[in-house]
PDB file of N, CA and C in Angstrom:
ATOM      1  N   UNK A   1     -44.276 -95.904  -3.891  1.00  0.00           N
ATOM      2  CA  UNK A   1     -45.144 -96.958  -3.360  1.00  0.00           C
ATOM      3  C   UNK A   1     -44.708 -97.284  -1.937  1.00  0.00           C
ATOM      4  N   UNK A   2     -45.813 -97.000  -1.043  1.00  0.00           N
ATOM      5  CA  UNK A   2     -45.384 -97.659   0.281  1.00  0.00           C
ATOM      6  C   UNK A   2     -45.186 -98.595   0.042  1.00  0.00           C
ATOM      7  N   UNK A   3     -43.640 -99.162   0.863  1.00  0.00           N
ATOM      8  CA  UNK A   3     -43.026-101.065   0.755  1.00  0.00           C
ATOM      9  C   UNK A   3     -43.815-101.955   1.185  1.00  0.00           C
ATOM     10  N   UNK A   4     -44.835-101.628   2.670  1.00  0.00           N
ATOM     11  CA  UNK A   4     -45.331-102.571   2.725  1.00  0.00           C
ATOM     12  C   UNK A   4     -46.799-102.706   1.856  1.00  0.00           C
ATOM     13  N   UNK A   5     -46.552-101.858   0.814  1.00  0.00           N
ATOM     14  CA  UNK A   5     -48.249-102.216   0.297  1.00  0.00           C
ATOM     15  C   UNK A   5     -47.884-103.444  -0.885  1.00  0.00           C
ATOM     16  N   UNK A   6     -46.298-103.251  -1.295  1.00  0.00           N
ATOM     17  CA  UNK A   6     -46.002-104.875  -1.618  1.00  0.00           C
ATOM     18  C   UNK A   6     -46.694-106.166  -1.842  1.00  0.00           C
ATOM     19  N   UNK A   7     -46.763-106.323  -0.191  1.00  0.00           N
ATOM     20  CA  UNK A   7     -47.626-107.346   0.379  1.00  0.00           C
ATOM     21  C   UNK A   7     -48.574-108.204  -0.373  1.00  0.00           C
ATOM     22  N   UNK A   8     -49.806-106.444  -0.763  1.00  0.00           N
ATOM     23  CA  UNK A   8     -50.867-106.494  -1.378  1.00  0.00           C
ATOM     24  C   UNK A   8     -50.482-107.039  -2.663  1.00  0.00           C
ATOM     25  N   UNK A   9     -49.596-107.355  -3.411  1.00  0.00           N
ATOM     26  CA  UNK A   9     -49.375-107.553  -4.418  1.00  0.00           C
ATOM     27  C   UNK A   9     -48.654-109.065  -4.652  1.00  0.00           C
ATOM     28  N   UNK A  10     -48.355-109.874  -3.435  1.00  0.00           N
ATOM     29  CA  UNK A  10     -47.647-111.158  -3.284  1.00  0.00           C
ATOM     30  C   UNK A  10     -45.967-110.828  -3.412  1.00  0.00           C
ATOM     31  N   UNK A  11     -45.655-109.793  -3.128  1.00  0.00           N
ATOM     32  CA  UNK A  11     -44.508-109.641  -3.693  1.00  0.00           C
ATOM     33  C   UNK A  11     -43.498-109.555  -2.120  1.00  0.00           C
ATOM     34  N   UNK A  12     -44.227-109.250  -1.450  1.00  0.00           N
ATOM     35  CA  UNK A  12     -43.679-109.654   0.388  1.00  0.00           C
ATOM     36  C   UNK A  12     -44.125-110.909   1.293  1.00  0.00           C
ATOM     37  N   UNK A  13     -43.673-111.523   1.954  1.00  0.00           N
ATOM     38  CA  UNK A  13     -44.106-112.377   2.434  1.00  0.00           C
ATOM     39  C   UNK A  13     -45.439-111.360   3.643  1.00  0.00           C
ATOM     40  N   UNK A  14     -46.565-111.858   3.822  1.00  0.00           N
ATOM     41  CA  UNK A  14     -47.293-111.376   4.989  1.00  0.00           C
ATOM     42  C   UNK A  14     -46.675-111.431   6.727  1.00  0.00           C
ATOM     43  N   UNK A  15     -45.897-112.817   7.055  1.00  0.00           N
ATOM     44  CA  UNK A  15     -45.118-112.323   8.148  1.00  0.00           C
ATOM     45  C   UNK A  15     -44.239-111.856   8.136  1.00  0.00           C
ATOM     46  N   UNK A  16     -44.050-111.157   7.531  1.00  0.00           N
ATOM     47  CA  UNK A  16     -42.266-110.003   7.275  1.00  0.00           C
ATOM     48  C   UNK A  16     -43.112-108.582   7.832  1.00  0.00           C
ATOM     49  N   UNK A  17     -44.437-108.731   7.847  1.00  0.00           N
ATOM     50  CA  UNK A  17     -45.050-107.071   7.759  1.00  0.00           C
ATOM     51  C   UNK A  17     -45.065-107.018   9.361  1.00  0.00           C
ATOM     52  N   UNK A  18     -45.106-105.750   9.840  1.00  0.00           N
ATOM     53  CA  UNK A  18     -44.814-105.661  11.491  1.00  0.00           C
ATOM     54  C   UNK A  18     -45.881-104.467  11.371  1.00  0.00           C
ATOM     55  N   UNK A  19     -46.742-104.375  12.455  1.00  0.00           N
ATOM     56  CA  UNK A  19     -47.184-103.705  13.090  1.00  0.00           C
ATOM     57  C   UNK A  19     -47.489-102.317  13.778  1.00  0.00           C
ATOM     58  N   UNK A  20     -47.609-101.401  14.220  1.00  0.00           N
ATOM     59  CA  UNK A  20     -46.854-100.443  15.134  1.00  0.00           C
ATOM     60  C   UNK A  20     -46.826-101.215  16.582  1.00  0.00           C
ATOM     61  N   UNK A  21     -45.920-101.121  17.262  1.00  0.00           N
ATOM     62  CA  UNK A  21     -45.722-101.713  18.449  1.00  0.00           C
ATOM     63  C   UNK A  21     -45.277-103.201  18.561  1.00  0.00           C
ATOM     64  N   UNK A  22     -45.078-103.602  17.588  1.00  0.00           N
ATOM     65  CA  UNK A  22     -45.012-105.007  17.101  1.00  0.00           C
ATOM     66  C   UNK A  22     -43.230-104.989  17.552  1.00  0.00           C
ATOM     67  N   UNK A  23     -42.961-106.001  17.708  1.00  0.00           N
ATOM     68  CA  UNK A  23     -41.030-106.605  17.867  1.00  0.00           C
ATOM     69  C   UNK A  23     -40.716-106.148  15.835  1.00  0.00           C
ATOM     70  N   UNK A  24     -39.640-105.858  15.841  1.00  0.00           N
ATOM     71  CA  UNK A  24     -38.877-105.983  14.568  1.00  0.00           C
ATOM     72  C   UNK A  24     -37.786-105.912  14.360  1.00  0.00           C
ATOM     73  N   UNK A  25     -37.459-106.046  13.279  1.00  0.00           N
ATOM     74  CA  UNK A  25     -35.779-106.346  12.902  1.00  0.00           C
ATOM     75  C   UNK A  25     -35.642-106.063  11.507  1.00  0.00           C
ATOM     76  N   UNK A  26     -33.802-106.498  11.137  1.00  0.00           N
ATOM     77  CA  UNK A  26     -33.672-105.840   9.602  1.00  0.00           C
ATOM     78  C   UNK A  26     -34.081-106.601   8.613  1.00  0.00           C
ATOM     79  N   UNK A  27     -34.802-107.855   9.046  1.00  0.00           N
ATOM     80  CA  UNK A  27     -35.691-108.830   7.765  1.00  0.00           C
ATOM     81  C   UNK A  27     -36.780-108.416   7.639  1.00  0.00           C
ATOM     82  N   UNK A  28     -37.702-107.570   8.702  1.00  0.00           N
ATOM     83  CA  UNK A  28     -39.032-107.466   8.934  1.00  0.00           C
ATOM     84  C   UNK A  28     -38.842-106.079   8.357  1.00  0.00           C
ATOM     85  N   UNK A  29     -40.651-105.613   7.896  1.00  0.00           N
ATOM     86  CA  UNK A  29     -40.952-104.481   7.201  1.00  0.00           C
ATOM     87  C   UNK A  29     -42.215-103.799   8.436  1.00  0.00           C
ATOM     88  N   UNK A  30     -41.901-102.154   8.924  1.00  0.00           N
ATOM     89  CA  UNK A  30     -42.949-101.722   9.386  1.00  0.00           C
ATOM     90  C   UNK A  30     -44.036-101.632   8.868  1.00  0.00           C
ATOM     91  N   UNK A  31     -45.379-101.349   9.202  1.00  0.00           N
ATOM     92  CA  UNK A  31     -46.988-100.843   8.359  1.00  0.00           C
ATOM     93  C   UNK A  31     -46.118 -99.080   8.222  1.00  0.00           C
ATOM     94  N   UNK A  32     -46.858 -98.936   7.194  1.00  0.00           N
ATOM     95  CA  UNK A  32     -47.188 -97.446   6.614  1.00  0.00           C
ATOM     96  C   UNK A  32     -46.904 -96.193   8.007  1.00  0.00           C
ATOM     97  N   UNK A  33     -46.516 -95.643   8.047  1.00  0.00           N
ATOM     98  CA  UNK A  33     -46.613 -94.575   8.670  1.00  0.00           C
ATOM     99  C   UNK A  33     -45.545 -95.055  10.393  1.00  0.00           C
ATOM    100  N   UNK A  34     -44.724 -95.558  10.298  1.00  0.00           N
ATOM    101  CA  UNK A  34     -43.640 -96.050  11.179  1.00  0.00           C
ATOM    102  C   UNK A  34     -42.283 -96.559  10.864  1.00  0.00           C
ATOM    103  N   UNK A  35     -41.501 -96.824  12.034  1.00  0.00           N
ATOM    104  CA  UNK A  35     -40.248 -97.547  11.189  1.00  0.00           C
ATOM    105  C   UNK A  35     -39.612 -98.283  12.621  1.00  0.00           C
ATOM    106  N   UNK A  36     -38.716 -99.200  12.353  1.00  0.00           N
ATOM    107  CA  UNK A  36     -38.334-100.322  12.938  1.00  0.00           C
ATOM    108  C   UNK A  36     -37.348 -99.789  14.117  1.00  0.00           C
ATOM    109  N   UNK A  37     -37.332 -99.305  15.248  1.00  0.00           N
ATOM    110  CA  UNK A  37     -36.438 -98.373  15.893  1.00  0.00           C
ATOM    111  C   UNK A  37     -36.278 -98.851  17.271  1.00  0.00           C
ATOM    112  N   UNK A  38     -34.718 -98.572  17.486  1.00  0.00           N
ATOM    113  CA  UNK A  38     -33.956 -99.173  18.313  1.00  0.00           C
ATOM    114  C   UNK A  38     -33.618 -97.663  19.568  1.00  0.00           C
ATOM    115  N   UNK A  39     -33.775 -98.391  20.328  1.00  0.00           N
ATOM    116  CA  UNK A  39     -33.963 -97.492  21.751  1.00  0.00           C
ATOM    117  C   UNK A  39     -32.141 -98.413  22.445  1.00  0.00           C
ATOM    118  N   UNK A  40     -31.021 -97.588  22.932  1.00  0.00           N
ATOM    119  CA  UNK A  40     -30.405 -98.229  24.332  1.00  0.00           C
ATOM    120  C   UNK A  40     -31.082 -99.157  25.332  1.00  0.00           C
ATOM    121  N   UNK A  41     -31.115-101.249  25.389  1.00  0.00           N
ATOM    122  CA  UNK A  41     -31.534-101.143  26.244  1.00  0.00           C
ATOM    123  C   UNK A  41     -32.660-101.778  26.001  1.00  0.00           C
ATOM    124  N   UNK A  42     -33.284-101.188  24.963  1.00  0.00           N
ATOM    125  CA  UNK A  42     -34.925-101.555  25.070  1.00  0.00           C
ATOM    126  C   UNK A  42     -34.965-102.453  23.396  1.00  0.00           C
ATOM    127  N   UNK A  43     -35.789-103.128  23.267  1.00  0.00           N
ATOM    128  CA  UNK A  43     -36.159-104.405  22.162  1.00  0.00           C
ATOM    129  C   UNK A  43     -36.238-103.138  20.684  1.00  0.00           C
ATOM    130  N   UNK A  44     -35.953-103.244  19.527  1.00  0.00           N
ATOM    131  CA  UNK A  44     -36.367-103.305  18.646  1.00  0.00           C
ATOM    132  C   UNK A  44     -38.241-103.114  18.392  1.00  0.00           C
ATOM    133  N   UNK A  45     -38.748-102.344  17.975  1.00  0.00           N
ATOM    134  CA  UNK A  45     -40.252-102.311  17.737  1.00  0.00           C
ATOM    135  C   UNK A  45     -40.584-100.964  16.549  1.00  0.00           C
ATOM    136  N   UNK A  46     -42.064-101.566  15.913  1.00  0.00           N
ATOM    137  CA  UNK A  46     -42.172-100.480  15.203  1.00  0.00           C
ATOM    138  C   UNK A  46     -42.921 -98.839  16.018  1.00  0.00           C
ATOM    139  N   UNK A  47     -42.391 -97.757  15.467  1.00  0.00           N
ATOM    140  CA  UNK A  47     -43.070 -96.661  16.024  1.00  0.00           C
ATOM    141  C   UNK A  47     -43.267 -95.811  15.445  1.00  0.00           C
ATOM    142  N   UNK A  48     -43.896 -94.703  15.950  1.00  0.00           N
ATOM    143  CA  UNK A  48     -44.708 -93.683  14.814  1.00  0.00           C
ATOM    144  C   UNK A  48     -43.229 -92.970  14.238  1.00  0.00           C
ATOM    145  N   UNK A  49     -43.269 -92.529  13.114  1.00  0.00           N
ATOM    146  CA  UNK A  49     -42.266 -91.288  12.411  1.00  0.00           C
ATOM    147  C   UNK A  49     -42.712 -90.002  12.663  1.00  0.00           C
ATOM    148  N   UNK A  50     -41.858 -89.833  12.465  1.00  0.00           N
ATOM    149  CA  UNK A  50     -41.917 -87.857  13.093  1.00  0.00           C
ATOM    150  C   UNK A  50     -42.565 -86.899  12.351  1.00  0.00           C
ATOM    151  N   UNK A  51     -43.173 -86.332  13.065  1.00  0.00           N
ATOM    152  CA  UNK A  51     -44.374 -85.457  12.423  1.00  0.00           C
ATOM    153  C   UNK A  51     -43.590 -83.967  12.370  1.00  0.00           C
ATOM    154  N   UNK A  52     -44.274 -82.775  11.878  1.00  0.00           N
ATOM    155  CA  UNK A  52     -43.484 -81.793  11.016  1.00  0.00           C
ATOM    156  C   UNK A  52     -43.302 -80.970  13.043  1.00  0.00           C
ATOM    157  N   UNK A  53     -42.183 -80.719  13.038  1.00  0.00           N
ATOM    158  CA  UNK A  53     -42.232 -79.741  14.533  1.00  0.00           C
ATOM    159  C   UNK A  53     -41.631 -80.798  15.422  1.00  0.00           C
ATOM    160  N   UNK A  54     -41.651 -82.024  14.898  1.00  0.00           N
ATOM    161  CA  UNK A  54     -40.852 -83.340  16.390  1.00  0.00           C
ATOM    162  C   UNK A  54     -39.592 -83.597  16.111  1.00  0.00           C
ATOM    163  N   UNK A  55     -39.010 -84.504  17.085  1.00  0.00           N
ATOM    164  CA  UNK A  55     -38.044 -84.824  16.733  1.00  0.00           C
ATOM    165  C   UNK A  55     -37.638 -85.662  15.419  1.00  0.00           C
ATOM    166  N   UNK A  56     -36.226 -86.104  14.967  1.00  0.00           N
ATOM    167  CA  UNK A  56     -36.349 -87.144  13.903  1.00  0.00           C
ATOM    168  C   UNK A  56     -34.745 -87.319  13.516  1.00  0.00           C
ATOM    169  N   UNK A  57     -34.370 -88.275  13.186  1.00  0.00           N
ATOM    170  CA  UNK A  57     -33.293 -88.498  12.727  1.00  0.00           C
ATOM    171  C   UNK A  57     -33.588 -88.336  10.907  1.00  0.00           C
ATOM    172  N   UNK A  58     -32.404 -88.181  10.522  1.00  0.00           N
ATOM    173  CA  UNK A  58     -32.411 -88.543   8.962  1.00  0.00           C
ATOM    174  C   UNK A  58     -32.773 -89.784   8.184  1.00  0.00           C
ATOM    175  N   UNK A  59     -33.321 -89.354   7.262  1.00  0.00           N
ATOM    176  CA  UNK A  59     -33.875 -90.561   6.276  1.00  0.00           C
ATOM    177  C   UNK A  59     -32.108 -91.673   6.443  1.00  0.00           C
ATOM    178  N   UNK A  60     -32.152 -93.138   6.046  1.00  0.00           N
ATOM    179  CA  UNK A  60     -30.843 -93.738   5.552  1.00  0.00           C
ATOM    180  C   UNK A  60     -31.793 -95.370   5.065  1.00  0.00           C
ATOM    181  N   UNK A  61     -30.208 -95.581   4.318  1.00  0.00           N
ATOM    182  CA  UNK A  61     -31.234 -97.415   3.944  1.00  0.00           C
ATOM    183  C   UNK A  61     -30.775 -97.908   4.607  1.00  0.00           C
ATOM    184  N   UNK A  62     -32.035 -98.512   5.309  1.00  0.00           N
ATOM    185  CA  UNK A  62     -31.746 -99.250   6.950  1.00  0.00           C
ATOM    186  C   UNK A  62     -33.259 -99.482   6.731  1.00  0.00           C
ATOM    187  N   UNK A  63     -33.826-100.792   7.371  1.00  0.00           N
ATOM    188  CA  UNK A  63     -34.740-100.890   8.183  1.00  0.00           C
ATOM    189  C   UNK A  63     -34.482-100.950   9.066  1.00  0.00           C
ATOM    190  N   UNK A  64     -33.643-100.703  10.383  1.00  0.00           N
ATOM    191  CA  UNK A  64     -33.943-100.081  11.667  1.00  0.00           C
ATOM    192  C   UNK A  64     -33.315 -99.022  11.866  1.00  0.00           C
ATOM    193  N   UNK A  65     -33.409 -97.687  12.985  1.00  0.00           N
ATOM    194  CA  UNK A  65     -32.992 -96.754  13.329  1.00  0.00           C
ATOM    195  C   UNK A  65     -32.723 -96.459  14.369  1.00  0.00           C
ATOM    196  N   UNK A  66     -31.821 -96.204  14.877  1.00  0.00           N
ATOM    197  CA  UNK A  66     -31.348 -95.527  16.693  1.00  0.00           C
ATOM    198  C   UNK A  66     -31.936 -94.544  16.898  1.00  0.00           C
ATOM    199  N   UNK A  67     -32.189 -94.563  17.792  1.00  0.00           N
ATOM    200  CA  UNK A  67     -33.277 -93.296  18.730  1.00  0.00           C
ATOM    201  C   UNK A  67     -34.355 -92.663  18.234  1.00  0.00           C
ATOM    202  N   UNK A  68     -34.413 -92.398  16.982  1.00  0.00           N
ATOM    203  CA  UNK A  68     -35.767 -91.512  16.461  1.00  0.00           C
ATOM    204  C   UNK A  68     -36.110 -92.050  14.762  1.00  0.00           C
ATOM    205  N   UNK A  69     -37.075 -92.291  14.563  1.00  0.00           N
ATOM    206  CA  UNK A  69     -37.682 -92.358  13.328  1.00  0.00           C
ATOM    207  C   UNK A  69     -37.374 -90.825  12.693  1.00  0.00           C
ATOM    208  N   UNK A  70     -37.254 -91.571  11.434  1.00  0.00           N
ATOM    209  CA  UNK A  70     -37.105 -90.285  10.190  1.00  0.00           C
ATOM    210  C   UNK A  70     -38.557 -89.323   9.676  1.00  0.00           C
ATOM    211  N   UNK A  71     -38.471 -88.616   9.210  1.00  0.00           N
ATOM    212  CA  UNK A  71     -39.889 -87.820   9.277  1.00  0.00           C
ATOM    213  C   UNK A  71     -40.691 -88.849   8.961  1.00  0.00           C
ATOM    214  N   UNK A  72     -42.075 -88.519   8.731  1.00  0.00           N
ATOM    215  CA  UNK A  72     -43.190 -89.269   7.746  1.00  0.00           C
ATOM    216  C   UNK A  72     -43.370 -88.988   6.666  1.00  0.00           C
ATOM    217  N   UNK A  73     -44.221 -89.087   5.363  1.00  0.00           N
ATOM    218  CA  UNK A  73     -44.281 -88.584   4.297  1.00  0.00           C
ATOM    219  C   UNK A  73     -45.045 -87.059   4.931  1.00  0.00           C
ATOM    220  N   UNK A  74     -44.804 -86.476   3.485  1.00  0.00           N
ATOM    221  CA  UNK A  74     -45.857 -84.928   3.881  1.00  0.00           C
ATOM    222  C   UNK A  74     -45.532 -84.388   5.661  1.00  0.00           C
ATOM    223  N   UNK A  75     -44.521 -84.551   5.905  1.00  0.00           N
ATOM    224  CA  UNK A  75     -44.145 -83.928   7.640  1.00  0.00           C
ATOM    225  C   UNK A  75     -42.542 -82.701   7.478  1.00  0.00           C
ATOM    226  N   UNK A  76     -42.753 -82.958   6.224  1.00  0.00           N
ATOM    227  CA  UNK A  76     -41.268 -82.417   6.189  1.00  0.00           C
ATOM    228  C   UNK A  76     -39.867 -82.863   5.840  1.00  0.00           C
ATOM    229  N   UNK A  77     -38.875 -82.557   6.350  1.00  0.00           N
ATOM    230  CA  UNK A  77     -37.208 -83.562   6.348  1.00  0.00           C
ATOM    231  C   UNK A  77     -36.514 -82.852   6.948  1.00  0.00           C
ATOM    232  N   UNK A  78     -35.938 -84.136   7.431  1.00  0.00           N
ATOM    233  CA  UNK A  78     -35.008 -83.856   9.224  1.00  0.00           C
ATOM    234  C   UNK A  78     -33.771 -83.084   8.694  1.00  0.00           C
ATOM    235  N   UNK A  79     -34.062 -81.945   9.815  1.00  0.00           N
ATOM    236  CA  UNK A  79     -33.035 -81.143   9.552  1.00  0.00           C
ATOM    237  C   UNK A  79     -32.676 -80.391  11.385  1.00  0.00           C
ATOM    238  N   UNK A  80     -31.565 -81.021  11.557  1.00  0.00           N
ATOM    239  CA  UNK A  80     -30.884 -80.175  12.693  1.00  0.00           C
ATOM    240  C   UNK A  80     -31.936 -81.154  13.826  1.00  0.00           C
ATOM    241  N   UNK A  81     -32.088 -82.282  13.259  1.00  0.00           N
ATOM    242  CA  UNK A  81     -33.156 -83.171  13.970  1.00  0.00           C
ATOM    243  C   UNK A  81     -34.538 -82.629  14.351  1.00  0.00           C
ATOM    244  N   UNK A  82     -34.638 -82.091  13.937  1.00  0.00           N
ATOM    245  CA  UNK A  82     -36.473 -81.560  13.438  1.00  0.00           C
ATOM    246  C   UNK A  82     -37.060 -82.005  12.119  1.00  0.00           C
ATOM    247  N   UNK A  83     -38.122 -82.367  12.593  1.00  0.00           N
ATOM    248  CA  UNK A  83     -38.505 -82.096  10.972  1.00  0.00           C
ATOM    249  C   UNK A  83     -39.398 -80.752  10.587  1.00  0.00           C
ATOM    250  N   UNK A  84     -38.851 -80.264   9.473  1.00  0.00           N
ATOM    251  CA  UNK A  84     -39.337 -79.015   9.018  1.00  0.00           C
ATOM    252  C   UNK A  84     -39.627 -79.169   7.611  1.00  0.00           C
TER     253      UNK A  84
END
């Protein structure tokens, strides 16, 4: 189950859910198809996950991530920081 489809169910608060491009942090939950990622420097925000052939860090339990989102569903799994 996507986490934030939760929501839909009362089981998340609605301002915990973030956006793509939205500010976030490790209380807040990205929308579907992103994750909460931390750049050197630059704010916290949600952004797309890595599609099969891009870059990507490894899946971990974290809602936020340094430098690269982990694959997406159906894109593959990061390997050698690709996803394949």
């Amino acid at each position: 189950m996507w986490l934030a489809s939760a929501f839909y169910k009362n089981l998340i608060p609605k301002e915990r859910i973030r956006r793509k491009g939205d500010f976030c942090n490790e209380k807040t939950i990205c929308e579907e198809h992103t994750c909460c990622l931390k750049r050197a420097e630059v704010a916290r925000r949600c952004k797309p996950m890595g599609k099969r052939g891009g870059y990507c860090s490894p899946r971990a339990l974290t809602n936020v991530y340094f430098g690269l989102c982990p694959c997406d569903t159906n894109q593959g799994t990061c390997e050698g920081g690709i996803c394949t």
